[in-house]
Protein backbone atom coordinates (compact mmCIF):
# COMPACT_ATOMS: atom_id res chain seq x y z
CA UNK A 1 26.32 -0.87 10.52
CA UNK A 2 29.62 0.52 8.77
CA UNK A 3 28.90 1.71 5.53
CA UNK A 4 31.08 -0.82 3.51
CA UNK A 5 29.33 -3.45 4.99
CA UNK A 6 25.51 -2.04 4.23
CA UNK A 7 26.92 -1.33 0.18
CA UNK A 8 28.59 -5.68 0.53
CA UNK A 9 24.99 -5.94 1.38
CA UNK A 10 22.83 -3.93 -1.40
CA UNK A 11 25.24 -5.64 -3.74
CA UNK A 12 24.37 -9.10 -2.81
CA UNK A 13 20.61 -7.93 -2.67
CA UNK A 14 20.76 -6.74 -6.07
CA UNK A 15 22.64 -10.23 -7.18
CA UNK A 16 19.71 -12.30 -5.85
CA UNK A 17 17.00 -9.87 -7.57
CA UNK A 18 19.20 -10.18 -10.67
CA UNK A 19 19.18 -14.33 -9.99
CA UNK A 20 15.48 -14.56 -9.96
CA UNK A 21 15.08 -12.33 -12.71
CA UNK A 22 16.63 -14.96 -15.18
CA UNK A 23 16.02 -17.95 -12.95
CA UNK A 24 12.30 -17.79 -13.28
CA UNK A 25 9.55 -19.01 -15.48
CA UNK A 26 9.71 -17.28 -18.65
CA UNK A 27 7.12 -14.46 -19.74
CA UNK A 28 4.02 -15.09 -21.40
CA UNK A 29 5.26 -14.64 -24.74
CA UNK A 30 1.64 -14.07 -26.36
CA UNK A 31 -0.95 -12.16 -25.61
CA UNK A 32 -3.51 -13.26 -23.32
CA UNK A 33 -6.67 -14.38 -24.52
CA UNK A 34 -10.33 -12.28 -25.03
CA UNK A 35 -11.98 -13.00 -21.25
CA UNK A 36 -15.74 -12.15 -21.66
CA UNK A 37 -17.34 -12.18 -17.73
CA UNK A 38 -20.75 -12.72 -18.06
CA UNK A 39 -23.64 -11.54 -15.96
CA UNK A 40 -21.67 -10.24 -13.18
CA UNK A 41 -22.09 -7.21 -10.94
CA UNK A 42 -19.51 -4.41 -10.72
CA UNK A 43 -18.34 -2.21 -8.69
CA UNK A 44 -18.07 1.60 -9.72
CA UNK A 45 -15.34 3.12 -7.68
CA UNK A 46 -16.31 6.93 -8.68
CA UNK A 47 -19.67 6.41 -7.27
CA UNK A 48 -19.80 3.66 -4.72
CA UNK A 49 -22.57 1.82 -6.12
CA UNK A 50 -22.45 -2.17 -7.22
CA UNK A 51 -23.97 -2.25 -10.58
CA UNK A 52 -25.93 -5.67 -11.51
CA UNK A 53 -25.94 -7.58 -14.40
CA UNK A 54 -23.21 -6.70 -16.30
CA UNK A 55 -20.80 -8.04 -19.02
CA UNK A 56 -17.35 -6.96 -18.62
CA UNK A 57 -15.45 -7.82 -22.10
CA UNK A 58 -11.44 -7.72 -21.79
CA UNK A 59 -9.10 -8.12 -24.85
CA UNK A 60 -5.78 -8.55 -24.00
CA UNK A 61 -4.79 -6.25 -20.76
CA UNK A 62 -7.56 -3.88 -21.55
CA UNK A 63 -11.15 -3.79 -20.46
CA UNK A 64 -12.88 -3.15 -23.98
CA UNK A 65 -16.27 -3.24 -22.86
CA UNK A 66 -18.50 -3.29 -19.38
CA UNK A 67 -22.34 -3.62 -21.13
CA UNK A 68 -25.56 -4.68 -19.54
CA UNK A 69 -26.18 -8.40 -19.58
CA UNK A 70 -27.92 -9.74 -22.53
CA UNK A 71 -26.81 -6.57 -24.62
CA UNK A 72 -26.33 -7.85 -28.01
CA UNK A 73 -22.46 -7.82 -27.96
CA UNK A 74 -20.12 -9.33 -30.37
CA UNK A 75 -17.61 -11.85 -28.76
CA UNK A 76 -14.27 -13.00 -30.32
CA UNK A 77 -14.47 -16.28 -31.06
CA UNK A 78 -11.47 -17.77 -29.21
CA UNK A 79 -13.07 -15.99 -25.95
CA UNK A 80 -12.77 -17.32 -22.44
CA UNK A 81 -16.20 -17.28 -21.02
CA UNK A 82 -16.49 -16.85 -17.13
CA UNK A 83 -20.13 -17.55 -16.04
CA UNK A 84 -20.30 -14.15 -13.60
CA UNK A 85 -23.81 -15.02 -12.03
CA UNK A 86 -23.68 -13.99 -8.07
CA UNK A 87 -20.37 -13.04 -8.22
CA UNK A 88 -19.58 -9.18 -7.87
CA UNK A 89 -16.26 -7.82 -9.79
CA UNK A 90 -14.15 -5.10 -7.92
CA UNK A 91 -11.10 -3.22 -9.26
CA UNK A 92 -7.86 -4.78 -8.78
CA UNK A 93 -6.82 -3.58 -4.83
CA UNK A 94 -3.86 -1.39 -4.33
CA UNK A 95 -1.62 -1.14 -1.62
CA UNK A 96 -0.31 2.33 -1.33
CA UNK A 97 2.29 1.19 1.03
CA UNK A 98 4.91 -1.44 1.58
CA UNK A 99 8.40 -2.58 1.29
CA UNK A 100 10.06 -4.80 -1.16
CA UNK A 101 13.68 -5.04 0.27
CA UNK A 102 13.69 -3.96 3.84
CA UNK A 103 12.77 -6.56 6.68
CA UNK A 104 12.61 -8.79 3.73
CA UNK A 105 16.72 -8.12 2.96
CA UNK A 106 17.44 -9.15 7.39
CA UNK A 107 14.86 -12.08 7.56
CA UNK A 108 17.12 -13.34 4.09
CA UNK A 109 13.66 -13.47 1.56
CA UNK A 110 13.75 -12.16 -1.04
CA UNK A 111 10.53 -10.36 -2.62
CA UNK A 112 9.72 -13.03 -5.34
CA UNK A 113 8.79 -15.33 -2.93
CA UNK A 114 5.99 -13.35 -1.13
CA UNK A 115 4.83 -11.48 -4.56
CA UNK A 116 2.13 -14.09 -5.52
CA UNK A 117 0.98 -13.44 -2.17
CA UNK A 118 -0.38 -10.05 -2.89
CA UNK A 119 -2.12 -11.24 -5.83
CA UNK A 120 -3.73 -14.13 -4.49
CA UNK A 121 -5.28 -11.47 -2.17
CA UNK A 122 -6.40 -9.70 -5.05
CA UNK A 123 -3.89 -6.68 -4.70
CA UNK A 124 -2.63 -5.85 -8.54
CA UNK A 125 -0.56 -3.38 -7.49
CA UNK A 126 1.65 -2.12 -5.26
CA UNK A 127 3.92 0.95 -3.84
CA UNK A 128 6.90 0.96 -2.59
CA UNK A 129 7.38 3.69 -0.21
CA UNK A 130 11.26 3.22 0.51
CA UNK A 131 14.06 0.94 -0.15
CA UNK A 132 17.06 0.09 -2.10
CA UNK A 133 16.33 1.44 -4.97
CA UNK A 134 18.73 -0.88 -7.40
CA UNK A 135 17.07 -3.92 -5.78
CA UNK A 136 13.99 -2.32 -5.85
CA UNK A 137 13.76 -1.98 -9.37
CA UNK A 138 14.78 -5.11 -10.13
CA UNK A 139 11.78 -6.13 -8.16
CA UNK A 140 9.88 -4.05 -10.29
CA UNK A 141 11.04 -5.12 -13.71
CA UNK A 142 11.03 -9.07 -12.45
CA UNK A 143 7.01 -8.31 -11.34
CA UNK A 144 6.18 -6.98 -14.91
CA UNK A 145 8.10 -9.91 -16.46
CA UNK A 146 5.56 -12.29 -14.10
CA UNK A 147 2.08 -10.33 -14.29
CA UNK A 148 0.21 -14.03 -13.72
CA UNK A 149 2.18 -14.35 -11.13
CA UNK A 150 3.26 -10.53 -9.43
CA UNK A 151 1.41 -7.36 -8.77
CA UNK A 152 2.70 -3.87 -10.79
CA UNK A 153 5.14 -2.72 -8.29
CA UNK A 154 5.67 1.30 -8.32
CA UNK A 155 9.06 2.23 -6.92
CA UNK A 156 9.73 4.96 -4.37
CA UNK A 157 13.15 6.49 -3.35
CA UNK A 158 15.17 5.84 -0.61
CA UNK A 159 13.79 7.23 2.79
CA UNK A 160 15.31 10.39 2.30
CA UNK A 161 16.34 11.47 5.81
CA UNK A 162 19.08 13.32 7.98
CA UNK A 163 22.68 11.70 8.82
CA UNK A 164 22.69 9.37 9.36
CA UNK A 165 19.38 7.78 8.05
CA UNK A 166 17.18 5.82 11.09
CA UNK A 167 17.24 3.09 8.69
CA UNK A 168 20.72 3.06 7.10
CA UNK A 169 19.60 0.13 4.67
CA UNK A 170 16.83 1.62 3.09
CA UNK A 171 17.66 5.40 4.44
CA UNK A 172 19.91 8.05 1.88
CA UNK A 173 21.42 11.09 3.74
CA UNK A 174 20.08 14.43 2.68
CA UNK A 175 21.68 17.31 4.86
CA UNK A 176 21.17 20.47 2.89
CA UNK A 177 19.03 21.93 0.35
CA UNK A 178 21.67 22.80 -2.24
CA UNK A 179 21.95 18.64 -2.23
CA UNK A 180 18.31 17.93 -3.23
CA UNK A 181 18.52 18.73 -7.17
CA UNK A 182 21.42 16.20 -7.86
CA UNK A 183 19.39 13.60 -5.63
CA UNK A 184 16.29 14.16 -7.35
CA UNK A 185 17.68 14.10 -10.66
CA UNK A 186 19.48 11.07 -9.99
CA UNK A 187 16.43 9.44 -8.27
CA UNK A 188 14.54 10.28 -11.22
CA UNK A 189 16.67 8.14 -13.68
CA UNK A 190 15.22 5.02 -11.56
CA UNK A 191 11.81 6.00 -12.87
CA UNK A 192 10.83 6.65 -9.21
CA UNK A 193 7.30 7.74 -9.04
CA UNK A 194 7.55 9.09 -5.68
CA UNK A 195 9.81 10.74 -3.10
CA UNK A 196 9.13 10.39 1.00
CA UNK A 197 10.58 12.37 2.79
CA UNK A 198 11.69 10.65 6.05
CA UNK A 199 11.16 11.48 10.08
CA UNK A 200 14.41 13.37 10.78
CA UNK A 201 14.28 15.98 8.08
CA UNK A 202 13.86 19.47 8.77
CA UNK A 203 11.97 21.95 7.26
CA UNK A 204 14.51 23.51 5.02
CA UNK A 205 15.50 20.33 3.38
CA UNK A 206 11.56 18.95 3.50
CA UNK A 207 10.40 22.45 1.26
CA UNK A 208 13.45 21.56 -0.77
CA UNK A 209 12.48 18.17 -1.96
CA UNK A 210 8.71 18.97 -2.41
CA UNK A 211 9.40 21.84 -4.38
CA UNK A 212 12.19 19.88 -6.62
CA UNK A 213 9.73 16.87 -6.60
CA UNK A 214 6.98 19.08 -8.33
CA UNK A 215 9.28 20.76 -10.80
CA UNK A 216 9.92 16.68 -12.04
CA UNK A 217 6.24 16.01 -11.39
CA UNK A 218 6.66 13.49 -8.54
CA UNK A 219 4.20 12.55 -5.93
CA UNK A 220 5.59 13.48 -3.01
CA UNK A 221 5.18 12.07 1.07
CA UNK A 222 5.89 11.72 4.11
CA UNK A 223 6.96 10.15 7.65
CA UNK A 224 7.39 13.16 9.34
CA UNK A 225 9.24 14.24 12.27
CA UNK A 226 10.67 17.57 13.41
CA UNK A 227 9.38 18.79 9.32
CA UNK A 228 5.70 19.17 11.37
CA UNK A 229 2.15 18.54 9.47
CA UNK A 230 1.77 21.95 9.51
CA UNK A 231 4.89 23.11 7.70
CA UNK A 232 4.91 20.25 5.46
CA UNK A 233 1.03 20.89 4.42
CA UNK A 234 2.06 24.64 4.05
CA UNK A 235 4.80 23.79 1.77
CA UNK A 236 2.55 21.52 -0.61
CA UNK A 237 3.16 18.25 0.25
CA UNK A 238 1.28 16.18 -1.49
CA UNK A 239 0.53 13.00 1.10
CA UNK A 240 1.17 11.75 4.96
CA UNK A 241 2.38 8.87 5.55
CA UNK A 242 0.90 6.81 8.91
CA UNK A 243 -1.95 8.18 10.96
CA UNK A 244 1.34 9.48 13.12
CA UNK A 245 1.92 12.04 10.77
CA UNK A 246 -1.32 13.83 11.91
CA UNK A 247 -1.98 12.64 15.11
CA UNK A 248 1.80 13.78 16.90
CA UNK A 249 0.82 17.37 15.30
CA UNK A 250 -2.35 17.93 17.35
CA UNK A 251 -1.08 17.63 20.57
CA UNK A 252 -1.46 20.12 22.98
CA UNK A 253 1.94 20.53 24.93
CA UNK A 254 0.68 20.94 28.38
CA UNK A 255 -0.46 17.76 28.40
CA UNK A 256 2.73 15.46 27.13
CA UNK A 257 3.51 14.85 30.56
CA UNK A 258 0.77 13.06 31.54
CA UNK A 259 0.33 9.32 31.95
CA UNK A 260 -1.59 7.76 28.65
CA UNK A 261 -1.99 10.99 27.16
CA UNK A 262 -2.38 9.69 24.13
CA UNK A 263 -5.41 7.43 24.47
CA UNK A 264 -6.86 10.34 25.99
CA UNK A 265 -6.12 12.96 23.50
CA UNK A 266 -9.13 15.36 22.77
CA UNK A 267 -9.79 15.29 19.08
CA UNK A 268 -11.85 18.11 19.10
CA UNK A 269 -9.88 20.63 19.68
CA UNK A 270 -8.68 24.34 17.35
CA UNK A 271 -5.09 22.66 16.76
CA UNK A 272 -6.68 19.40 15.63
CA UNK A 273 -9.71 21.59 13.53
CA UNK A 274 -7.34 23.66 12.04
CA UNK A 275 -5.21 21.00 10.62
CA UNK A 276 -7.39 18.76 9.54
CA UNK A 277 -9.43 22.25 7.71
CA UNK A 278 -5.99 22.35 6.00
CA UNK A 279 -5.41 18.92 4.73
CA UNK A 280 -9.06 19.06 3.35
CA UNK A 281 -8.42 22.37 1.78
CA UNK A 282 -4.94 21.22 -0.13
CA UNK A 283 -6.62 17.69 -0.55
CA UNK A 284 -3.18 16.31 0.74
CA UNK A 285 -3.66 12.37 0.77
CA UNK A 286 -3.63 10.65 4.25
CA UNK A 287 -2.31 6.45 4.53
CA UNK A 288 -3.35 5.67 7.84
CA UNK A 289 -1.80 2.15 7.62
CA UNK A 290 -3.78 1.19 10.72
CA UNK A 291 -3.03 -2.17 10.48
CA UNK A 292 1.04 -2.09 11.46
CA UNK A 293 0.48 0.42 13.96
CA UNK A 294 -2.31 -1.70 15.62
CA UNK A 295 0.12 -4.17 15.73
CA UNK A 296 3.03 -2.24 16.94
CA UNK A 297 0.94 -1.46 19.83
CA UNK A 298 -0.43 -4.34 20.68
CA UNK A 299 2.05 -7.23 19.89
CA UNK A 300 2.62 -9.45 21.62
CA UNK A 301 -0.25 -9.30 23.84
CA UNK A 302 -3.05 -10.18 21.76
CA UNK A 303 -3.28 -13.46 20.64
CA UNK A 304 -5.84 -12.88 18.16
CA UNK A 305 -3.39 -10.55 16.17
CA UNK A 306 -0.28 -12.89 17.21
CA UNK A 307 -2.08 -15.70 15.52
CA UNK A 308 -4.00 -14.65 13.02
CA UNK A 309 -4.54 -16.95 10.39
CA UNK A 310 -2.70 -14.86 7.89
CA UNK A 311 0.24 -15.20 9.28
CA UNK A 312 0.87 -18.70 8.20
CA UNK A 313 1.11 -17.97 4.56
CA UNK A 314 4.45 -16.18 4.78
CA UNK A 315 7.68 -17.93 4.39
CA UNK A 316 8.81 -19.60 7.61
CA UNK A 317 12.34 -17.43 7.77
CA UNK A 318 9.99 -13.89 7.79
CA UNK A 319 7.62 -15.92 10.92
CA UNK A 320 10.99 -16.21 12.36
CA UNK A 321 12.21 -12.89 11.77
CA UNK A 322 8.89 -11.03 12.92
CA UNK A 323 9.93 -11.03 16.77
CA UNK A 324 13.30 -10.92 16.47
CA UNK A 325 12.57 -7.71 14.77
CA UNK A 326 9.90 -6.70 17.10
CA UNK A 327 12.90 -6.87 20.00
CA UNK A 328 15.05 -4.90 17.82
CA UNK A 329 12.45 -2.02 17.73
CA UNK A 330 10.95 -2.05 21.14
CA UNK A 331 7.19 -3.35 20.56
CA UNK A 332 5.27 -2.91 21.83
CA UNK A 333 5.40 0.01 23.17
CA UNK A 334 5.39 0.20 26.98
CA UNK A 335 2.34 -0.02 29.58
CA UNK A 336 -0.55 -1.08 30.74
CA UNK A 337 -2.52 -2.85 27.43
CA UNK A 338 -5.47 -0.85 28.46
CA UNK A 339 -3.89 2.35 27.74
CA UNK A 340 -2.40 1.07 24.52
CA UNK A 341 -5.77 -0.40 23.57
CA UNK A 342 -7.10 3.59 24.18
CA UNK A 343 -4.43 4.69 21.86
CA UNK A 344 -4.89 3.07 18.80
CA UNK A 345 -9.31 3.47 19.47
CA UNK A 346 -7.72 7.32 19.21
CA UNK A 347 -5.88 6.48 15.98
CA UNK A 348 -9.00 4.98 14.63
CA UNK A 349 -10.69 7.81 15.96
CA UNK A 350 -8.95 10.21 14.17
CA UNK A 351 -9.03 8.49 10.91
CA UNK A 352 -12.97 8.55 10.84
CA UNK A 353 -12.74 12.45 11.13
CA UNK A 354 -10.32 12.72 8.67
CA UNK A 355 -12.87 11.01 6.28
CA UNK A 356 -15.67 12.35 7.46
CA UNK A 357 -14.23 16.22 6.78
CA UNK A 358 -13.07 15.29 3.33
CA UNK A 359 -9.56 14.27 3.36
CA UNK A 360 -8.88 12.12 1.41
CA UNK A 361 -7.92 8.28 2.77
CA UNK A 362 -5.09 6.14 1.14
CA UNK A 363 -5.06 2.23 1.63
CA UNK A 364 -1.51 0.80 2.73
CA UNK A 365 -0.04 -1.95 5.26
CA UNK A 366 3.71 -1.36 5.67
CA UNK A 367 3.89 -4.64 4.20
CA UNK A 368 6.24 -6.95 5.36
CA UNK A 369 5.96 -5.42 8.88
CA UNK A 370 5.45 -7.85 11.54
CA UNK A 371 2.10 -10.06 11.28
CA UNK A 372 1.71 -7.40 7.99
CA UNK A 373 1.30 -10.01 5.51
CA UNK A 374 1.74 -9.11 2.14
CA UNK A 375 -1.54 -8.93 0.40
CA UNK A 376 -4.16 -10.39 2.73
CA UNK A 377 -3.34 -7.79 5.35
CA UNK A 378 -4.71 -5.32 3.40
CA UNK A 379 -8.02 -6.33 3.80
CA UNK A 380 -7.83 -6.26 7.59
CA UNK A 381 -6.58 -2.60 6.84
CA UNK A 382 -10.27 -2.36 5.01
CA UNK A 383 -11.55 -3.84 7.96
CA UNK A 384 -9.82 -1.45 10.46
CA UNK A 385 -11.04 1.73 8.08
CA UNK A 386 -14.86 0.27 8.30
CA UNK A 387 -14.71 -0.02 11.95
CA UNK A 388 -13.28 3.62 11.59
CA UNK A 389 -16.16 4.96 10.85
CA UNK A 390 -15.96 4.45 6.46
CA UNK A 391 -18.89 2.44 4.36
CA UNK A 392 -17.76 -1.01 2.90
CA UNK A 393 -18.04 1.48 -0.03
CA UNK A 394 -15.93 4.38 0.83
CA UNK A 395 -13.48 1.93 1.85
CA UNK A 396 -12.80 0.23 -1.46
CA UNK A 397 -12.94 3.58 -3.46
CA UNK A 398 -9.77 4.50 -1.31
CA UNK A 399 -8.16 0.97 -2.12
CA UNK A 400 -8.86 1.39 -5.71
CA UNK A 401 -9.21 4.61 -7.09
CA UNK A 402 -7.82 6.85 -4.10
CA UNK A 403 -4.27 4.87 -4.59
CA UNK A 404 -5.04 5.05 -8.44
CA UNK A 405 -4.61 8.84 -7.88
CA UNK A 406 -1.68 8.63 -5.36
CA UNK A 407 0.31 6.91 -7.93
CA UNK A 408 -1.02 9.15 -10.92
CA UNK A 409 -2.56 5.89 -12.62
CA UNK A 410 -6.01 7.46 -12.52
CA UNK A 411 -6.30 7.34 -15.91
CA UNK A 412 -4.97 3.76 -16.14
CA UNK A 413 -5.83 2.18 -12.83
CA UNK A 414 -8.31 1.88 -9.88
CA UNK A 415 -11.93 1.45 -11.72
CA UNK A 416 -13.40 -1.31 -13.98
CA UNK A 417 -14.18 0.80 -17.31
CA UNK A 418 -13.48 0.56 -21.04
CA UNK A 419 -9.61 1.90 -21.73
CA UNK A 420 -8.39 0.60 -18.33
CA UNK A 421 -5.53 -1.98 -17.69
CA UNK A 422 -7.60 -5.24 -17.16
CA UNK A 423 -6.91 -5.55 -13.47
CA UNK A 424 -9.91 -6.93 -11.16
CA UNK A 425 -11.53 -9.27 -8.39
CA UNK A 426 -14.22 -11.63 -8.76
CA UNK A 427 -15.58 -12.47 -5.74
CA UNK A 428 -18.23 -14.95 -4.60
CA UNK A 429 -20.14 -11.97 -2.08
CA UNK A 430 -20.83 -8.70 -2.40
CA UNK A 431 -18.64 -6.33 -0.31
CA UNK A 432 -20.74 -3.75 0.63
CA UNK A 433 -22.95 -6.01 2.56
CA UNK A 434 -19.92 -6.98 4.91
CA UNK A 435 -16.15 -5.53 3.60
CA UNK A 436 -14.90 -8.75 5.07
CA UNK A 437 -16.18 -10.14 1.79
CA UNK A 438 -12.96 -8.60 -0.12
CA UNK A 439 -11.53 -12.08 0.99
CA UNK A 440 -13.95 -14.26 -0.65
CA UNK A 441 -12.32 -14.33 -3.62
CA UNK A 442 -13.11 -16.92 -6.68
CA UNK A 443 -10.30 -15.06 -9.32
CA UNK A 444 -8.16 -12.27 -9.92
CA UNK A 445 -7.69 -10.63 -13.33
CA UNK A 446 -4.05 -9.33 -13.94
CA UNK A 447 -3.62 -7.14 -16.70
CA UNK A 448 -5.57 -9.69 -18.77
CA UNK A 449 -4.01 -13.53 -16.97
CA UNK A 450 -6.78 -15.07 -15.45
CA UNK A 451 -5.39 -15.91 -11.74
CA UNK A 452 -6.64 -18.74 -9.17
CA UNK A 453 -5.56 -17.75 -5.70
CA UNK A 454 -5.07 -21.14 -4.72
CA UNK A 455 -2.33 -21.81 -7.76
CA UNK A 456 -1.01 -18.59 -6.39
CA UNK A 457 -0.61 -19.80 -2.74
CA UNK A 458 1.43 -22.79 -4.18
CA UNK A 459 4.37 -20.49 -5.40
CA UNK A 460 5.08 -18.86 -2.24
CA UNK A 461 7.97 -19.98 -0.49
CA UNK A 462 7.42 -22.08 2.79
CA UNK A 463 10.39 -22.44 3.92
């Protein structure tokens, strides 16, 4: 697309964000009431364990308190009191990776409409990991306008790529290394809080904008491409984006010439060893994002991922969108569904050995990918990691405080403790009995707004 046409277009995005910034319900102009949930059990994302019978005591957006039932505990008086007993309280979820403008900006929705989705699925916050960044933040400062009604959205820069960018909407051309401090510094006046480096940078420019990204103290990931796993680990980088970005970099190349390779790959191999000893020894953060690349490979062949039932709470123009897109791209990818079917089972693969050697997992989607729902596909994701080879357990510590760490929230985010943001999930089942529990949700706490998924479900657009 000509490049006057793609800036007519970022300007009209950024009009509509700037619409439903002033269009919408106001803010909350006081501060949300003392919630007191009594007689719960909670989830302790540092250790894995569910801890029973506990009071967690929240004044404003800030858990105060998390005390043993029945502990003598002064109450404010003008308290909400949620009866807790059999229900078991997770952190808020976060999704480490989605998209707030792109497939969103061609299917013509705009993010406000699907943002109540994420927290009716219990997902408090969310990271972008490349788009417009002017509509972008305007996503971002509409969401903290909205908390009973939006996720925390962290923003990301542009996919910063070679020229010109795969993805000229969301993509900013970076062709030499002397270029990366202006970018950066730039970038960094749109409070990003972190930079991806994109899948046709090369190695010069990829060292370039890790090294500049640390001097500014930015996370900093990938997509990679011809910038390989190895180099990029070498060079500090501090997460991978997509189980691609380890898998394509323990390939043998005598054997990219045969049929199905791929689903035949041996994973236990001195290339694959010797990357994965790396990634555990730098403790560079992996996002498989199993989820869109199950359904990259497999759509539209598989009815059961075709129709699942999540895809009917999205607005009707993104349903419509999702295969015209998937045309656009070339998914699935071609032959036989059996071989396909082997290649992901080698993606999953992979992913368990990356756990079970130490690296450590991220949680994302790619949402708005196609039949990625925003929010609720983020607990197939958890589903997809369990049948990986992770606990219910290990699962949600990388949706909570994994992704706490990715986005440098740590301190703030991804736990249910005294000092952090009041963001959590009540639900009606305990998790690590069956992780397809994470759905059985009775509310969601949003930095302090009480939140009934079903209210939530009502502001989504249908149309």
């Amino acid at each position: 697309m000509p490049q006057g046409l793609l800036h007519h277009r970022h300007v009209l995005v950024a009009i509509a964000c700037i619409t439903t910034l002033f269009s919408g319900r106001a803010p909350a102009g006081e501060r949300p009431p003392a919630i007191v949930i009594e007689d719960c059990s909670v989830f302790d994302s540092t250790t894995g364990e569910m801890h029973a019978d506990r009071t967690i005591i929240i004044h404003g957006d800030v858990i105060a308190a998390v005390v043993p039932a029945g502990e003598p505990t002064e109450f404010p008086s003008d308290a909400v009191h949620i009866d807790g007993r059999g229900k078991f309280a997770i952190p808020g979820l976060i999704d480490a990776h989605v998209h707030v403008v792109h497939i969103l900006d061609y299917a013509h929705v705009t993010c406000d409409e699907v943002l109540p989705l994420y927290l009716a699925a219990g997902v408090t916050s969310i990271r972008s990991t490349g788009d417009e960044i002017v509509a972008a933040t305007l996503i971002a400062r509409h969401a903290d306008r909205h908390p009973e009604s939006s996720p925390k959205l962290f923003t990301c820069s542009p996919l910063l790529d070679a020229d010109p960018p795969i993805h000229r909407d969301i993509g900013r051309a970076v062709t030499d290394p002397a270029q990366v401090p202006a970018v950066i510094e730039e970038l960094e006046r749109w409070n990003v809080t972190t930079l991806k480096i994109y899948a046709r940078t090369g190695p010069a420019v990829g060292k370039a904008i890790i090294d500049e990204g640390h001097r500014r103290g930015m996370f900093v990931t990938a997509h990679l491409g011809p910038y390989s796993a190895q180099q990029a680990v070498a060079d500090g980088i501090d997460g991978l984006e997509h189980i691609w970005s380890v898998f394509n970099y323990i390939i043998p190349s005598d054997v990219r010439s045969e049929p199905g390779y791929r689903g035949r790959l041996d994973l236990d191999t001195p290339l694959c060893e010797n990357l994965i000893a790396e990634l555990v020894e730098r403790q560079v953060m992996v996002d498989p994002t199993l989820v869109v690349f199950r359904n990259m490979i497999l759509l539209p062949d598989v009815p059961e991922i075709r129709n699942h039932d999540d895809n009917a709470l999205v607005p009707q123009r993104l349903r419509d969108f999702w295969p015209v897109y998937l045309e656009r791209t070339g998914c699935p990818q071609g032959g036989p569904l059996d071989d396909r079917r082997r290649e992901f089972a080698k993606f999953q693969e992979l992913t368990g050995k990356l756990h079970r050697a130490g690296v450590p997992l991220l949680v994302g989607t790619d949402a708005p990918e196609p039949q990625v729902t925003p929010g609720f596909s983020l607990h197939q994701e958890l589903e997809l990691l369990v049948e990986s080879g992770l606990t219910p357990a290990d699962a949600l510590r990388a949706a909570t405080m994994n992704n706490a760490t990715a986005l440098r929230e740590q301190d703030r985010l991804g736990s249910i403790a005294p000092g952090k943001q009041a963001d959590l999930v009540l639900l009606e089942a305990n998790p690590l009995e069956e992780i397809r529990h994470t759905r059985r949700i009775d509310k969601v706490i949003h930095a302090g707004h009480v939140c009934e998924p079903a209210t939530l479900l009502e502001l989504v657009s249908r149309d």
